[in-house]
Structures are given as structure tokens and as C-alpha cells.
C-alpha atoms as a PDB file:
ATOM      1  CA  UNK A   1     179.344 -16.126 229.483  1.00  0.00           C
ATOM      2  CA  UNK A   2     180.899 -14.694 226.476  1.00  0.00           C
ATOM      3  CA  UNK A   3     184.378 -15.559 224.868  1.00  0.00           C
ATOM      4  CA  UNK A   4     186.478 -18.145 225.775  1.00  0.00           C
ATOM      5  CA  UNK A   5     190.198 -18.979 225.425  1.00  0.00           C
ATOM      6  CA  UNK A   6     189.603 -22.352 225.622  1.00  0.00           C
ATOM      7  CA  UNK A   7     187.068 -25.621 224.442  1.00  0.00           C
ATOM      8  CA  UNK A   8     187.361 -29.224 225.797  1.00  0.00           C
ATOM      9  CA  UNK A   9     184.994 -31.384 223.373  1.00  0.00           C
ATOM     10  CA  UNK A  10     183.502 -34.371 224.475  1.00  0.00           C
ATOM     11  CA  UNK A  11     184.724 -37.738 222.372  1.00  0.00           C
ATOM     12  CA  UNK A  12     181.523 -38.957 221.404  1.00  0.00           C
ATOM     13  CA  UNK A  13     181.930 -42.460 223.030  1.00  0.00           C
ATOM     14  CA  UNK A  14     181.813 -40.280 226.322  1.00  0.00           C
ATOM     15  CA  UNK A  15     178.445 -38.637 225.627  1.00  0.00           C
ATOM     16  CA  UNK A  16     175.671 -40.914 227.315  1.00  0.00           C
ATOM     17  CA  UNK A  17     178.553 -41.569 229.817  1.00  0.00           C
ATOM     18  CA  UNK A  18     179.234 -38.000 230.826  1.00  0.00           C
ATOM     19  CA  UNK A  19     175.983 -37.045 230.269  1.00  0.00           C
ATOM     20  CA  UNK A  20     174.397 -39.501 232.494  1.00  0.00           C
ATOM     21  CA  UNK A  21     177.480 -38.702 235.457  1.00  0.00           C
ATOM     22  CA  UNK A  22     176.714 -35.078 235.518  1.00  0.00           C
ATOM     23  CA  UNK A  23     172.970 -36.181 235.861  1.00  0.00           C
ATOM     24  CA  UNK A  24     172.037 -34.123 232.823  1.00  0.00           C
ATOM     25  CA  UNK A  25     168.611 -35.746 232.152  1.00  0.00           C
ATOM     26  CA  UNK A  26     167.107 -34.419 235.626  1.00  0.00           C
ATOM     27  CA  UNK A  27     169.015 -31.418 236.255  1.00  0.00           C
ATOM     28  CA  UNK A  28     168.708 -29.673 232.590  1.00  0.00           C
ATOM     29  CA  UNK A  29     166.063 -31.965 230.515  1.00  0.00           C
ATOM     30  CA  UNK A  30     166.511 -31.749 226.846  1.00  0.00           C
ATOM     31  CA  UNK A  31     169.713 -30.939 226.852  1.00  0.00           C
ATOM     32  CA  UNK A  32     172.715 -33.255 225.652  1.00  0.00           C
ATOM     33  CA  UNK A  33     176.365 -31.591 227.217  1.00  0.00           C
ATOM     34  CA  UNK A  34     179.156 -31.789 224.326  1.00  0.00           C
ATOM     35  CA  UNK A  35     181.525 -29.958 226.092  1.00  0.00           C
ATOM     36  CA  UNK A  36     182.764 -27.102 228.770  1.00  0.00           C
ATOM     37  CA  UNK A  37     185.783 -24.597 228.937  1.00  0.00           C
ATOM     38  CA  UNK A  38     187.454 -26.145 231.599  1.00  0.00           C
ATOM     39  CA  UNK A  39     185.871 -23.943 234.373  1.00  0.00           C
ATOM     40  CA  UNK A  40     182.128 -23.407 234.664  1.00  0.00           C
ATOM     41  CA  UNK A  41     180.303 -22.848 231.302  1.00  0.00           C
ATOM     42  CA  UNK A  42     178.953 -26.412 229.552  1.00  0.00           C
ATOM     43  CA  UNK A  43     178.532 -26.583 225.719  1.00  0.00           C
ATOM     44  CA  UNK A  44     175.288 -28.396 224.717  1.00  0.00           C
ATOM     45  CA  UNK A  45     172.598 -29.022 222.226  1.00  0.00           C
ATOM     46  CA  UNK A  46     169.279 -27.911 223.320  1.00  0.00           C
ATOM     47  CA  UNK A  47     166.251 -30.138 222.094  1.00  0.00           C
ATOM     48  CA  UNK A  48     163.692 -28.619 223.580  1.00  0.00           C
ATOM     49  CA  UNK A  49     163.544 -26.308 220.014  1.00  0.00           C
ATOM     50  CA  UNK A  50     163.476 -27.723 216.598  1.00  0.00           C
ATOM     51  CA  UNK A  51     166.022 -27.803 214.732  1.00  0.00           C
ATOM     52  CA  UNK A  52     168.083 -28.353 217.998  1.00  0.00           C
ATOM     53  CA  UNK A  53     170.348 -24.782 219.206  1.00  0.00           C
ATOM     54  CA  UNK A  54     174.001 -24.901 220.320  1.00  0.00           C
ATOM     55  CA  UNK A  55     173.721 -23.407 224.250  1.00  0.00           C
ATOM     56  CA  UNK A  56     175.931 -22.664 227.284  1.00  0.00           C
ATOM     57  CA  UNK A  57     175.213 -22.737 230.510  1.00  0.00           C
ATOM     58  CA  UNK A  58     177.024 -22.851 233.802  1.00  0.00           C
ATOM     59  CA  UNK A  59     178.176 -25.708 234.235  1.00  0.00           C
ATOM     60  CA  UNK A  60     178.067 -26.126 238.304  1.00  0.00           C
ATOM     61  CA  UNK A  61     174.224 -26.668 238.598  1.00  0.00           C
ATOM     62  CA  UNK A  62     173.338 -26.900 235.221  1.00  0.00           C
ATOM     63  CA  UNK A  63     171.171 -23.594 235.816  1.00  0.00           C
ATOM     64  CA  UNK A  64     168.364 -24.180 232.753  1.00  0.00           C
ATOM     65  CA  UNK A  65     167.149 -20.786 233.415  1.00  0.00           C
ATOM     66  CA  UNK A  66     170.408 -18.901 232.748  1.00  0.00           C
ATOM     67  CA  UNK A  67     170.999 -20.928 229.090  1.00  0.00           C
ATOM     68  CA  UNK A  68     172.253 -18.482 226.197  1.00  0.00           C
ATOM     69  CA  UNK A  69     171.455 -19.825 222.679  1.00  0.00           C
ATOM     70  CA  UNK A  70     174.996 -19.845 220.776  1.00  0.00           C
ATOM     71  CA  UNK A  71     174.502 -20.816 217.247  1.00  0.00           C
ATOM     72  CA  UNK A  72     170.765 -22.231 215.056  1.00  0.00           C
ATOM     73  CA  UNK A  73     173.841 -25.035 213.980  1.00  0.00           C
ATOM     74  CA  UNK A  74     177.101 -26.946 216.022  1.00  0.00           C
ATOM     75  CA  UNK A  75     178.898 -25.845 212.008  1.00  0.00           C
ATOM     76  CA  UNK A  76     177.809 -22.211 212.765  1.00  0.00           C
ATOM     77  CA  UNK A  77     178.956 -22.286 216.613  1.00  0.00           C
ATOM     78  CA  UNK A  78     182.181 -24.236 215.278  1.00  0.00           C
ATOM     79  CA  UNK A  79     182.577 -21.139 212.551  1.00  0.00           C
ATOM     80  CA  UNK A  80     182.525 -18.498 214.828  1.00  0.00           C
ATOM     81  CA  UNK A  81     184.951 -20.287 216.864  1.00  0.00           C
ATOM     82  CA  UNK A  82     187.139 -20.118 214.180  1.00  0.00           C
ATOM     83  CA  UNK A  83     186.659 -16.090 213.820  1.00  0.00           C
ATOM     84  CA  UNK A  84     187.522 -15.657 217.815  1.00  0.00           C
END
């Protein structure tokens, strides 16, 4: 998963509701999904480390064990959006 030509971000009234249909809670715990690219890589917040790290992961299984850190901060991740 590296660069991608395009970002679909969640609304934030959809959160808990598109978090809770892709069955986020059992399949990757500590994770909260903000987003994908429209194919298979999810955008999320990982919670399992403190402060919290921007991650992907593929988005079909919500594979926990394939998750690359993105950014320490969402303004960070957003930044270096902005330099693509």
C-alpha cells in the first residue's frame, strides 16, 4: 500500500455506523475506519498505541497483521497528502 490517487473520507455521522457494518470491533479491535481509496486499502486510527497512529490496511478482511503506521497525527497524514 503506498500512494494513492484517490481518498473517500468518512462524514463523521457515518463513523459508529460504518464502523459497526464492516464489523470493525471484532475483525480489527482498536481500530476506528475513517476512510478507504475506493478499492481495498481502509484509512483508520489505531488505539491500540498512545497517542493514537493514522494506519492502512486492506480493507477486504481487515488483515490487523498487515497494518502500516501512516502518520504519529490525522494533521501530519492530511499534510503529506497535500505534498502527493
Amino acid at each position: 500500500m503506498g500512494t494513492w490517487a484517490y481518498i473517500k473520507l468518512w462524514a463523521a455521522d457515518d463513523l459508529v455506523r460504518d464502523n459497526e457494518g464492516y464489523d470493525v470491533r471484532k475483525l480489527a479491535p482498536g481500530l476506528l475506519l475513517f476512510g478507504s481509496d475506493g478499492a481495498d486499502t481502509a484509512f483508520g486510527f489505531d488505539f491500540r498505541s498512545q497517542p493514537p497512529e493514522v494506519v492502512t490496511l486492506p480493507f477486504i478482511g481487515l488483515k490487523v497483521d498487515e497494518i502500516e503506521v501512516r502518520d504519529s497525527t490525522f494533521t501530519a497524514f492530511l499534510e503529506r497528502l497535500g505534498e502527493s
